[in-house]
Protein backbone atom coordinates (compact mmCIF):
# COMPACT_ATOMS: atom_id res chain seq x y z
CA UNK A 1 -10.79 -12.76 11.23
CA UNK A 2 -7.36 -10.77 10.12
CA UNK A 3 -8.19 -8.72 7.49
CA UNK A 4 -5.28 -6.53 5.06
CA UNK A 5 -5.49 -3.08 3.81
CA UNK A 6 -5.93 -2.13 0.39
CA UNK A 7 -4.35 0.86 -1.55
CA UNK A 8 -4.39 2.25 -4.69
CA UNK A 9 -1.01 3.75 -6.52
CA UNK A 10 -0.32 4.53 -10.18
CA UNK A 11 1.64 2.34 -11.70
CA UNK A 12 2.16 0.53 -15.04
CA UNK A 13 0.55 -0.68 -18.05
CA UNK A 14 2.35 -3.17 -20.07
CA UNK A 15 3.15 -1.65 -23.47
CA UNK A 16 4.85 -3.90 -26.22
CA UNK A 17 7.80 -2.35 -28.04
CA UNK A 18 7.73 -3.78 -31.87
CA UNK A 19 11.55 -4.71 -32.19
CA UNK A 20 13.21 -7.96 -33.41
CA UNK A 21 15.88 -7.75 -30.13
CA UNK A 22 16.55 -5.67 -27.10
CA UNK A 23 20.89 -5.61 -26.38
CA UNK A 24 21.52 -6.98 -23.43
CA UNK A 25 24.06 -3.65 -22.83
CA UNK A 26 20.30 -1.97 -22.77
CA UNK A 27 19.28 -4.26 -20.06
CA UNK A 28 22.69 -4.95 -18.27
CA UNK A 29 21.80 -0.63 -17.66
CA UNK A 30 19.13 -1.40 -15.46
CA UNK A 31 20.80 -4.47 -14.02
CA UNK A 32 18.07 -7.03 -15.23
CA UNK A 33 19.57 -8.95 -18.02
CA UNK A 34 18.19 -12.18 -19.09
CA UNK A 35 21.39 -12.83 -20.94
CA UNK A 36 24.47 -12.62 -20.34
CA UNK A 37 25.70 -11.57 -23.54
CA UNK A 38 24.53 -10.71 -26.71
CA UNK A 39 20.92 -9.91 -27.99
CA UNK A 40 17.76 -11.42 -27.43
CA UNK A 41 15.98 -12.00 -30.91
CA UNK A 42 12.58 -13.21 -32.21
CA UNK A 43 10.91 -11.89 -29.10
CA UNK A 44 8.52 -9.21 -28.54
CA UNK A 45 10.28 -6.66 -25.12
CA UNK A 46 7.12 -5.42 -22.84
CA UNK A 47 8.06 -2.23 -20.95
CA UNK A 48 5.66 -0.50 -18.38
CA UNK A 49 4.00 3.01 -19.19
CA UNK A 50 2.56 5.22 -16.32
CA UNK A 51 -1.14 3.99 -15.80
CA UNK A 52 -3.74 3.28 -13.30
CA UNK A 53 -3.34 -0.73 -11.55
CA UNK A 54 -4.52 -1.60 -7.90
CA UNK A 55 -2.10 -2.95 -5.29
CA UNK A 56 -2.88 -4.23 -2.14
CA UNK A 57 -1.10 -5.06 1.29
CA UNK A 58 -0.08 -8.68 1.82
CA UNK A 59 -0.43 -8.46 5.88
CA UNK A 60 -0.15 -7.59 9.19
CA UNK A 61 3.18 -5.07 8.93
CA UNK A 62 5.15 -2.41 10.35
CA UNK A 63 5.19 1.14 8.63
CA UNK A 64 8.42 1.76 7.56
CA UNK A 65 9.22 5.61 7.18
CA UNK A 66 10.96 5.77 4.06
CA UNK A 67 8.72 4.04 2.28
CA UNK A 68 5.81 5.30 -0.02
CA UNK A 69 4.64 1.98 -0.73
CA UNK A 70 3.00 2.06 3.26
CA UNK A 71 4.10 -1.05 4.25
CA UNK A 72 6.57 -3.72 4.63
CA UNK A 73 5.91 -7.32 5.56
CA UNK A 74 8.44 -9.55 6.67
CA UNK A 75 6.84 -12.65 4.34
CA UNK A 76 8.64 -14.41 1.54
CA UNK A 77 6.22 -14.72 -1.33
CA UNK A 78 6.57 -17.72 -3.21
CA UNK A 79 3.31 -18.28 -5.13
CA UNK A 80 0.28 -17.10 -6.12
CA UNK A 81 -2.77 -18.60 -7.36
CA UNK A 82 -6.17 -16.97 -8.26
CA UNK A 83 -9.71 -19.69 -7.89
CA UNK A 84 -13.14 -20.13 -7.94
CA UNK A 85 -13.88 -20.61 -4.41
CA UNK A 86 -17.66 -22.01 -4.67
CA UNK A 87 -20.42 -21.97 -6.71
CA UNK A 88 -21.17 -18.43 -6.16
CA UNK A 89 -17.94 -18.13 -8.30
CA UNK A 90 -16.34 -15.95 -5.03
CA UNK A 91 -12.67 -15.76 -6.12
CA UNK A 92 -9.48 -15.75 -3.80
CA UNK A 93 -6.26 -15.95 -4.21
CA UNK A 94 -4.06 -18.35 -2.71
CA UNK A 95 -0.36 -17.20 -1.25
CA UNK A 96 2.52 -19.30 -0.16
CA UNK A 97 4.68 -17.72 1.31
CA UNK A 98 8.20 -19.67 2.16
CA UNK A 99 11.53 -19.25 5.25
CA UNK A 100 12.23 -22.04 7.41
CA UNK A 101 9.97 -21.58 10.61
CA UNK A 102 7.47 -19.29 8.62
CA UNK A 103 6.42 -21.35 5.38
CA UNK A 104 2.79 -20.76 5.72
CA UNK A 105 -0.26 -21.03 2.86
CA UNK A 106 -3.16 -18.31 3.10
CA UNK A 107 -6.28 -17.99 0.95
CA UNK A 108 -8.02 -14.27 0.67
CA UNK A 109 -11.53 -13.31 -0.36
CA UNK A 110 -10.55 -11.57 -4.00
CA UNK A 111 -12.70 -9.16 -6.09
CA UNK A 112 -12.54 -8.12 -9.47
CA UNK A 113 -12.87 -4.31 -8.51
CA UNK A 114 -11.19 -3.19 -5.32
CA UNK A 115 -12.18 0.30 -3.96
CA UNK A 116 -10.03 2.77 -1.79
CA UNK A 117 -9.78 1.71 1.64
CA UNK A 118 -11.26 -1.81 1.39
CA UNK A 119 -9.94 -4.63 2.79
CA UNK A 120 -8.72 -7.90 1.61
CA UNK A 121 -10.24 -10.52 3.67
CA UNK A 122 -8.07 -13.87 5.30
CA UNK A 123 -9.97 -16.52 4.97
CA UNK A 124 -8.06 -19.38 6.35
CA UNK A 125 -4.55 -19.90 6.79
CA UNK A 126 -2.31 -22.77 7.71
CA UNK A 127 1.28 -23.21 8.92
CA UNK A 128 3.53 -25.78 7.14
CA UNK A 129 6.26 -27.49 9.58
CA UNK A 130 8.81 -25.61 10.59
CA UNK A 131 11.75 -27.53 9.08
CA UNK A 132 10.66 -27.12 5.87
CA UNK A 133 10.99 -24.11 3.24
CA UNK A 134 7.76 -23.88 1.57
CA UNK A 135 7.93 -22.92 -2.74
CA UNK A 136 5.31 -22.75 -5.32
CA UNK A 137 1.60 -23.73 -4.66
CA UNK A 138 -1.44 -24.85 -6.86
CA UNK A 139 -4.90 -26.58 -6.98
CA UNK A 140 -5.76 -29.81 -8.28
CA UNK A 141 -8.80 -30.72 -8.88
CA UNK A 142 -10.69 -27.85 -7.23
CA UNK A 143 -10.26 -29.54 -3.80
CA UNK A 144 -7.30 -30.16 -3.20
CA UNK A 145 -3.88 -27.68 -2.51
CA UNK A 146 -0.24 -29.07 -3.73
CA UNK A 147 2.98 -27.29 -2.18
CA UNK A 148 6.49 -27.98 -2.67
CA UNK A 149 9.10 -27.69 -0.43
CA UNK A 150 12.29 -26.31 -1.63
CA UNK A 151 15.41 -28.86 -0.80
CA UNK A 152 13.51 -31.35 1.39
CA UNK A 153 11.72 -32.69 -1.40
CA UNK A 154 8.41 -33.45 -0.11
CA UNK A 155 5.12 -32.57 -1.27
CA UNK A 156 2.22 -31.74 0.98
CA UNK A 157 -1.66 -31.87 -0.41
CA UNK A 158 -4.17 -30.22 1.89
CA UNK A 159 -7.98 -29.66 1.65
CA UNK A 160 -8.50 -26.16 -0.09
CA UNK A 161 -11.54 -25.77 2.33
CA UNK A 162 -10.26 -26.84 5.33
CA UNK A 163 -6.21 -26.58 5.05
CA UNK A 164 -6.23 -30.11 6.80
CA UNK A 165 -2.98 -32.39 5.78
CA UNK A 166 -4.67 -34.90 3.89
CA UNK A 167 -1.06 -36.73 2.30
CA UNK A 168 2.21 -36.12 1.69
CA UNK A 169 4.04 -36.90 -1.96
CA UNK A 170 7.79 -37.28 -3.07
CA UNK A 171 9.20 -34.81 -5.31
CA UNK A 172 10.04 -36.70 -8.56
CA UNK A 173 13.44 -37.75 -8.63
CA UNK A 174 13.98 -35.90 -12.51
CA UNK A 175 13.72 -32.84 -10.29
CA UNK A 176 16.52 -31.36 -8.70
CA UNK A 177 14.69 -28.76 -5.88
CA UNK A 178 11.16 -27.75 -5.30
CA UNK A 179 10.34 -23.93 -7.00
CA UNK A 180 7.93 -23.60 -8.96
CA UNK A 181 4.45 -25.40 -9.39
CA UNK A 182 1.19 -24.84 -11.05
CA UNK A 183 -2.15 -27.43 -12.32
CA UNK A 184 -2.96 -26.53 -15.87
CA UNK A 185 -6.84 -28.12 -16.08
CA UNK A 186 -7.62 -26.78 -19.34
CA UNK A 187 -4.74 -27.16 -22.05
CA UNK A 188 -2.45 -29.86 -20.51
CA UNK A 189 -4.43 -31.80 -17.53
CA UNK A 190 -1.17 -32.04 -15.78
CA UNK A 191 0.60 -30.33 -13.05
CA UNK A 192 3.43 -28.27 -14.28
CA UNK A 193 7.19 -27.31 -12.20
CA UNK A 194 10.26 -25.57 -12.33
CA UNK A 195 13.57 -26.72 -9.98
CA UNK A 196 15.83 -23.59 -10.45
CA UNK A 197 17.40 -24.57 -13.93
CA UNK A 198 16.21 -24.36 -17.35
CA UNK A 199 13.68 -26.61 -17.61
CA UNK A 200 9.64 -26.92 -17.01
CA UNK A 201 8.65 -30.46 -15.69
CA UNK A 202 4.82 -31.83 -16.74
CA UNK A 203 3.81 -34.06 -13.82
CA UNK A 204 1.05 -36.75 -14.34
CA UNK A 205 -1.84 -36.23 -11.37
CA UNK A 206 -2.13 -39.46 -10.89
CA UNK A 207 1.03 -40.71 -9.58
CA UNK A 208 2.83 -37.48 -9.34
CA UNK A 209 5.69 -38.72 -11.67
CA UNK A 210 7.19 -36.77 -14.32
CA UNK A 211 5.52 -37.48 -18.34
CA UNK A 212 7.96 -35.04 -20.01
CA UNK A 213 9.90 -31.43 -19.98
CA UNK A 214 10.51 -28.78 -21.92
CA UNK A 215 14.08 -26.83 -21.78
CA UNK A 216 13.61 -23.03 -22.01
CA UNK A 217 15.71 -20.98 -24.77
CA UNK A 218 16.14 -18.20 -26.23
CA UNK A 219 17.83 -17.00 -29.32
CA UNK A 220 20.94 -14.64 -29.05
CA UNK A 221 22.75 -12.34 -31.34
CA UNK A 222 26.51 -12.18 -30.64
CA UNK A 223 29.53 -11.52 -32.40
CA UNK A 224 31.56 -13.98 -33.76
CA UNK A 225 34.74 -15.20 -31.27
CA UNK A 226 37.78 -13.26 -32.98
CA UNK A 227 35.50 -11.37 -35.30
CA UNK A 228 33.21 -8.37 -36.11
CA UNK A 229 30.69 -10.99 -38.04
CA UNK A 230 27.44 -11.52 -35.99
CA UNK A 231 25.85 -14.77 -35.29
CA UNK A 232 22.46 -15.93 -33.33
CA UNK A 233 22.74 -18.53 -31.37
CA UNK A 234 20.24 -20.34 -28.36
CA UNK A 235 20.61 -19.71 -24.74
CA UNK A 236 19.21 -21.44 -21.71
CA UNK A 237 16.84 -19.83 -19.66
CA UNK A 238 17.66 -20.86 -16.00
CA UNK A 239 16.50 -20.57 -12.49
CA UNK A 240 12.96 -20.79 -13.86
CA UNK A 241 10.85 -19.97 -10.83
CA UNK A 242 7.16 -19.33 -10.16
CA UNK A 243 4.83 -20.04 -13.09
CA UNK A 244 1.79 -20.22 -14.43
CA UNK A 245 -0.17 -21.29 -17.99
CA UNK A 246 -2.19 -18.11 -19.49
CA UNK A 247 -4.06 -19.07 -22.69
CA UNK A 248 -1.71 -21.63 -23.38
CA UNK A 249 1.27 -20.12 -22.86
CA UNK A 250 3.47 -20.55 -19.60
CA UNK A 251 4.61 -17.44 -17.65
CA UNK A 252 7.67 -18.14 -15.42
CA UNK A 253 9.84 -15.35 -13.21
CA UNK A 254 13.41 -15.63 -13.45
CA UNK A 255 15.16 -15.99 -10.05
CA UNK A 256 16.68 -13.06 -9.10
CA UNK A 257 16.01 -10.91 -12.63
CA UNK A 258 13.18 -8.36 -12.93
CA UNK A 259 11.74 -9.60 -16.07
CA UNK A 260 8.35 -12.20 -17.11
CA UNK A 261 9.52 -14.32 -19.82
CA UNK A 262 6.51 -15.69 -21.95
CA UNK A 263 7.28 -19.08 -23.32
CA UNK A 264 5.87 -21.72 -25.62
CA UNK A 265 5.07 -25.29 -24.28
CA UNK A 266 5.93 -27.12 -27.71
CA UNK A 267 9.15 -25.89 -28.32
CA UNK A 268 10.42 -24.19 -25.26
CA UNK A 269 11.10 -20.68 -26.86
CA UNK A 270 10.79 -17.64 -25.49
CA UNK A 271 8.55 -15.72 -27.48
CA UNK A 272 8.22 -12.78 -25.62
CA UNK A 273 9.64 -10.80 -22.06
CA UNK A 274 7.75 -8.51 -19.30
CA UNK A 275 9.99 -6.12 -18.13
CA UNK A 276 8.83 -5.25 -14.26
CA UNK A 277 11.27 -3.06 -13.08
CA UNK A 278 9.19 -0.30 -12.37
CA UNK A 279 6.84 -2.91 -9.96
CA UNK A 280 9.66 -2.98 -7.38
CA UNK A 281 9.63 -1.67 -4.31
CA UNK A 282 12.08 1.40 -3.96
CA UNK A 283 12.59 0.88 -0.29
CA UNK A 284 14.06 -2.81 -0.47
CA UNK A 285 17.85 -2.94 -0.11
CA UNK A 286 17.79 -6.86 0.23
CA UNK A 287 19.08 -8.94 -2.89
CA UNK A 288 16.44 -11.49 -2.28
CA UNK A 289 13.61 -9.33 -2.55
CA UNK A 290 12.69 -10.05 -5.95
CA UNK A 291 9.76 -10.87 -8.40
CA UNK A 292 8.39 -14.02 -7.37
CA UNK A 293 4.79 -14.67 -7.36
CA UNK A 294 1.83 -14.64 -10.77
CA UNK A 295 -1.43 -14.94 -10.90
CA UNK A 296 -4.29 -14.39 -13.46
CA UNK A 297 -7.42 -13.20 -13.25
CA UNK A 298 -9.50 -13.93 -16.30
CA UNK A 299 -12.54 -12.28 -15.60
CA UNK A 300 -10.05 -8.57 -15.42
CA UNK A 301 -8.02 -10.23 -17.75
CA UNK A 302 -5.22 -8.67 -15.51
CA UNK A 303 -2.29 -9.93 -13.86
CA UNK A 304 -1.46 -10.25 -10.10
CA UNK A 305 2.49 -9.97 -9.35
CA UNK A 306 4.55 -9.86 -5.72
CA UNK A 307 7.42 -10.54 -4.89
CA UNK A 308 9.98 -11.77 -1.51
CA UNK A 309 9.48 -9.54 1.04
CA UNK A 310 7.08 -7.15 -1.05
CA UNK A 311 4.71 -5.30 0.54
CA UNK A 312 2.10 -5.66 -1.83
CA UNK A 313 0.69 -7.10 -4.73
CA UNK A 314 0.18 -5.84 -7.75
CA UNK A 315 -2.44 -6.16 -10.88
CA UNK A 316 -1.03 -4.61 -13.80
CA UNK A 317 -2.55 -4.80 -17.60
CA UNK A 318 -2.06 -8.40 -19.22
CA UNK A 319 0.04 -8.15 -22.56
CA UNK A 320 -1.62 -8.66 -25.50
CA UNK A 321 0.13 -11.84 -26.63
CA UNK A 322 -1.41 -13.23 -23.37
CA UNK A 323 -4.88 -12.56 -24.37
CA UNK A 324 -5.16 -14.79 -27.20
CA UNK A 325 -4.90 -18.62 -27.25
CA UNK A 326 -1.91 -20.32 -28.15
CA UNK A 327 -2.96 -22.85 -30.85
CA UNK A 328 -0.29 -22.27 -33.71
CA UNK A 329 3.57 -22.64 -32.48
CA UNK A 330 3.10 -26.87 -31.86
């Protein structure tokens, strides 16, 4: 059975910086805007302090010499999912990982506590066909394993425990592309998924068809055209990627921007940003090697990030608007 090694690094703690907006000039410095102009208002900015977090390889790789992060594997994260794997409560994590010709889905034994030097155990793995890009993946039901394809809009449902096709779905016609995809069984009962723009689709189980969706904003401050007066105004969020529902709230990446936004399901806002930077990997030169995977691991209370083409994953501290339930914005 492959097996991956672990490693431990220091790396970040999310720390919340009490401010009604963050200038976009401030983030355009470090390349990783959310807007394109403006301010971002109403929303609490998360930046990473120095601290102790685990990461972990994500396979079989090539040591590349430049880098200190050990590793670099050729894989294009996609999702990430962290489950109760049986009654003994063993957790693992579920990766899909997308390309055409190497769209693949792989479940590992997860612990809470990972020591130096252990290894993260495979447990099964499965190839998806080769003309198909696979995207986000999620469990339904605790038996059964949704994936979306990016642009060939089909759906395939396996058997967590066996990774054996058991159907194949449509992607609703309300959605544009397959990215993002996650089953929320506690809040909303229904499956929810992003197609690259602004908004979040909720998905009945039952059919697969879409019930409703939420467009993603957030307030700007910006001056006035032909003036020095400021107003605030709302901004779409697009290329809403990878996600998943924390306590109510829904976590989504941003395609090809280094930042978590934190987002209410009732009205769309964004009520608060992760800034993860500091997460990537020095060594990658590629433009498509960004953020692109979350997970959650309630028992840590700690999240799990990767990204395409990282070499590892990463837990880092959850922030504190994550930790309690979201029961007041409806």
């Amino acid at each position: 059975m492959d097996a991956i090694n672990l490693k431990k690094r220091i790396y970040a703690k999310a720390q919340p910086q009490k401010i009604s907006c963050v200038s976009s000039q401030e983030a355009e410095n470090t390349n990783n805007d959310i807007s394109s102009k403006g301010q971002w208002c109403d929303c609490v900015y998360w930046n990473h302090t120095p601290f102790a977090v685990v990461l972990f390889g994500t396979g079989q790789a090539q040591q590349h010499e430049s880098s200190k992060h050990g590793c670099m594997c050729g894989s294009k994260h996609t999702g990430l999912q962290l489950y109760q794997e049986d009654a003994a409560n063993t957790q693992t994590l579920i990766e899909s990982v997308g390309l055409y010709g190497q769209s693949k889905l792989s479940i590992y034994k997860y612990k809470d506590e990972i020591a130096e030097d252990e290894e993260l155990e495979l447990i099964r793995s499965v190839d998806l066909p080769k003309k198909v890009f696979g995207e986000g993946a999620t469990i339904y039901n605790g038996q059964w394993l949704y994936v979306l394809t990016w642009r060939e809009r089909r759906v395939f449902v396996y058997d967590i425990h066996t990774l054996n096709l058991k159907k194949e779905l449509k992607l609703p016609k309300q959605m544009r592309e397959g990215w993002g995809l996650f089953y929320d069984d506690l809040y909303f009962h229904k499956f929810l998924a992003t197609d690259g723009s602004d908004n979040v689709f909720f998905i009945d189980p039952s059919n697969f068809s879409v019930t409703h969706k939420i467009t993603v904003q957030m307030k700007i401050q910006q001056f006035k055209h032909g003036s020095q007066q400021k107003e605030i105004v709302q901004q779409s969020v697009t290329n809403l990627n990878e996600l998943e529902v924390i306590h109510g709230w829904i976590v989504a990446n941003i395609w090809h921007k280094k930042f978590i936004a934190i987002i209410s399901p009732f009205n769309g806002y964004v009520y608060a940003i992760l800034n993860c930077t500091h997460l990537y990997p020095r060594v990658q030169n590629s433009p498509e090697a960004v953020l692109n995977g979350i997970a959650y691991n309630s028992r840590s209370k700690r999240l799990i990030l990767s990204g395409k083409f990282w070499p590892y994953f990463y837990e880092v501290e959850t922030p504190g608007i994550l930790l309690g339930h979201l029961n007041t914005l409806q």
